[in-house]
Protein backbone atom coordinates (compact mmCIF):
# COMPACT_ATOMS: atom_id res chain seq x y z
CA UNK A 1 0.00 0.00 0.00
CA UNK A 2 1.75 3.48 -0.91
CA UNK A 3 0.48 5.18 2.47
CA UNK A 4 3.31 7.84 3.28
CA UNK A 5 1.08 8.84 6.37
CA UNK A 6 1.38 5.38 8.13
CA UNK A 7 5.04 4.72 6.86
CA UNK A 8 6.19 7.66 8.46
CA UNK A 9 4.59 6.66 11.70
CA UNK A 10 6.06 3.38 11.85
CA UNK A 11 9.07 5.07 11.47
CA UNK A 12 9.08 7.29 13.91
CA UNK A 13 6.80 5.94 16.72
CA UNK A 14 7.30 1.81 16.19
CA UNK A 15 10.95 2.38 15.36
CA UNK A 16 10.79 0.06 12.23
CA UNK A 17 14.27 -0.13 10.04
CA UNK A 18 12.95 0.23 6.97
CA UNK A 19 16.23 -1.90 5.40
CA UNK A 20 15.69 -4.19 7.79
CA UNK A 21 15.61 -7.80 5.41
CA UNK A 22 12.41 -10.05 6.41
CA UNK A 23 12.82 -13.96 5.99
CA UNK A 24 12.35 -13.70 2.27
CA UNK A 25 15.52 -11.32 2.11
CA UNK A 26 13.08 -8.25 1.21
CA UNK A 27 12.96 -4.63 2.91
CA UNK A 28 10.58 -1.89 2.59
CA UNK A 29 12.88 0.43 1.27
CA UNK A 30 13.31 -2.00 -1.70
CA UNK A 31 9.69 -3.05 -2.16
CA UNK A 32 8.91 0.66 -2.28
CA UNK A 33 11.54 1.05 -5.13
CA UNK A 34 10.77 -2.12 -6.96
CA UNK A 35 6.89 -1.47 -7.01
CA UNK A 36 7.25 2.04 -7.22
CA UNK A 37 5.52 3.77 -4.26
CA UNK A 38 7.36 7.11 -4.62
CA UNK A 39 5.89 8.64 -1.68
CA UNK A 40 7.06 5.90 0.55
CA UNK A 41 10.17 5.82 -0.56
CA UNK A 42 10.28 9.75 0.24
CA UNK A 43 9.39 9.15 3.77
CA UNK A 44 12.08 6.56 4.18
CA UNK A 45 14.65 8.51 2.01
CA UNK A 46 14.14 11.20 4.19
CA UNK A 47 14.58 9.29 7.84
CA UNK A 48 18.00 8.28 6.79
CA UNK A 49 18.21 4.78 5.65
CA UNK A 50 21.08 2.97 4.47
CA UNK A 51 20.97 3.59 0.86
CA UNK A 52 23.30 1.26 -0.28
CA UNK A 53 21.67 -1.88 1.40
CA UNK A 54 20.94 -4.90 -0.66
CA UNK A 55 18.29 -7.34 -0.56
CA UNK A 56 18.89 -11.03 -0.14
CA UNK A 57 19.63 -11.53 -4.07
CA UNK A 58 21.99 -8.95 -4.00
CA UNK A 59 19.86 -5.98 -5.46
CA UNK A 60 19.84 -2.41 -4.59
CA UNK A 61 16.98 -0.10 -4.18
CA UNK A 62 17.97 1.15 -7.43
CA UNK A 63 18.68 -1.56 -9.08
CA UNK A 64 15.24 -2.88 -8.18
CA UNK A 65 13.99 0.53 -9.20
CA UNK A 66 15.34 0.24 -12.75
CA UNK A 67 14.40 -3.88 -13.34
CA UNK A 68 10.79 -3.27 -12.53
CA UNK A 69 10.47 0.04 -14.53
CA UNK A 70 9.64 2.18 -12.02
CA UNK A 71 11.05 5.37 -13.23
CA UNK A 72 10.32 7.88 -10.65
CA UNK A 73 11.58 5.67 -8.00
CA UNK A 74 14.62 5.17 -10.11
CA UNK A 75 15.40 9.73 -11.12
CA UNK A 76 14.93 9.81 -7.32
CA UNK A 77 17.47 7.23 -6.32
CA UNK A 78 19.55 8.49 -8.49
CA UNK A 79 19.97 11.45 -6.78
CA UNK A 80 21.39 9.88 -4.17
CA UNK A 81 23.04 6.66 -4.99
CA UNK A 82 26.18 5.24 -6.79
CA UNK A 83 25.11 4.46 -10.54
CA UNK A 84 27.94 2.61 -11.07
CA UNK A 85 26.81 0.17 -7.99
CA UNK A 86 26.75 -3.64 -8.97
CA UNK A 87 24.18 -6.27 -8.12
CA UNK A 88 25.52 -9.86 -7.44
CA UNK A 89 25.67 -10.56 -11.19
CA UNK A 90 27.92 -7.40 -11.92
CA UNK A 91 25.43 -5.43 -13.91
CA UNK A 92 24.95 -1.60 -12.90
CA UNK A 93 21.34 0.04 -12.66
CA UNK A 94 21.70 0.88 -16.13
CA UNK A 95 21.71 -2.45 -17.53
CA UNK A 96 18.70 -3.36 -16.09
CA UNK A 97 17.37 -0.14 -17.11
CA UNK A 98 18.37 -0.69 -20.19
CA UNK A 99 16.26 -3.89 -20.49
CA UNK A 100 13.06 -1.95 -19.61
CA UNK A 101 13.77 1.25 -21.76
CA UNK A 102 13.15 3.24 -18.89
């Protein structure tokens, strides 16, 4: 659900890390990116996660961002993170951009 409101409260009143992996190696911070909820993402961007966290296959937000075509996930990432960043198969975000044409 892309609900800023109640991210932002778990954030600051549950104390949730949102790059925190669950038992299927997945954070919020990456599902936000990979399914594009931009205004999440915002509200964690802006509480200071670790940006350059990977999942459990080796992905970065970004990296996640540009595979799944979510493209204003991805101009915001990039912003802030290393394009040149390699997943566990040694391709950058723009390779897997490239295979969307985003």
């Amino acid at each position: 659900q892309n609900d800023p409101e109640k991210v932002a409260t778990l954030l600051v009143k549950k104390g949730l890390c949102p790059s925190k992996l669950d038992s299927e190696g997945k954070s919020a911070f990456h599902l936000c990116a990979s399914r594009g909820r931009f205004d999440c993402l915002e509200v964690i961007l802006s509480h200071g996660v670790d940006i350059n966290v990977t999942d459990g296959t080796g992905f970065n937000a970004l990296h996640l961002a540009a595979k799944n075509g979510q493209s204003d996930c991805l101009k915001r990432l990039l912003q802030s993170m290393p394009v040149d960043a390699t997943d566990s198969f040694g391709r950058t975000s723009l390779h897997h951009a490239g295979n969307k044409n985003v």
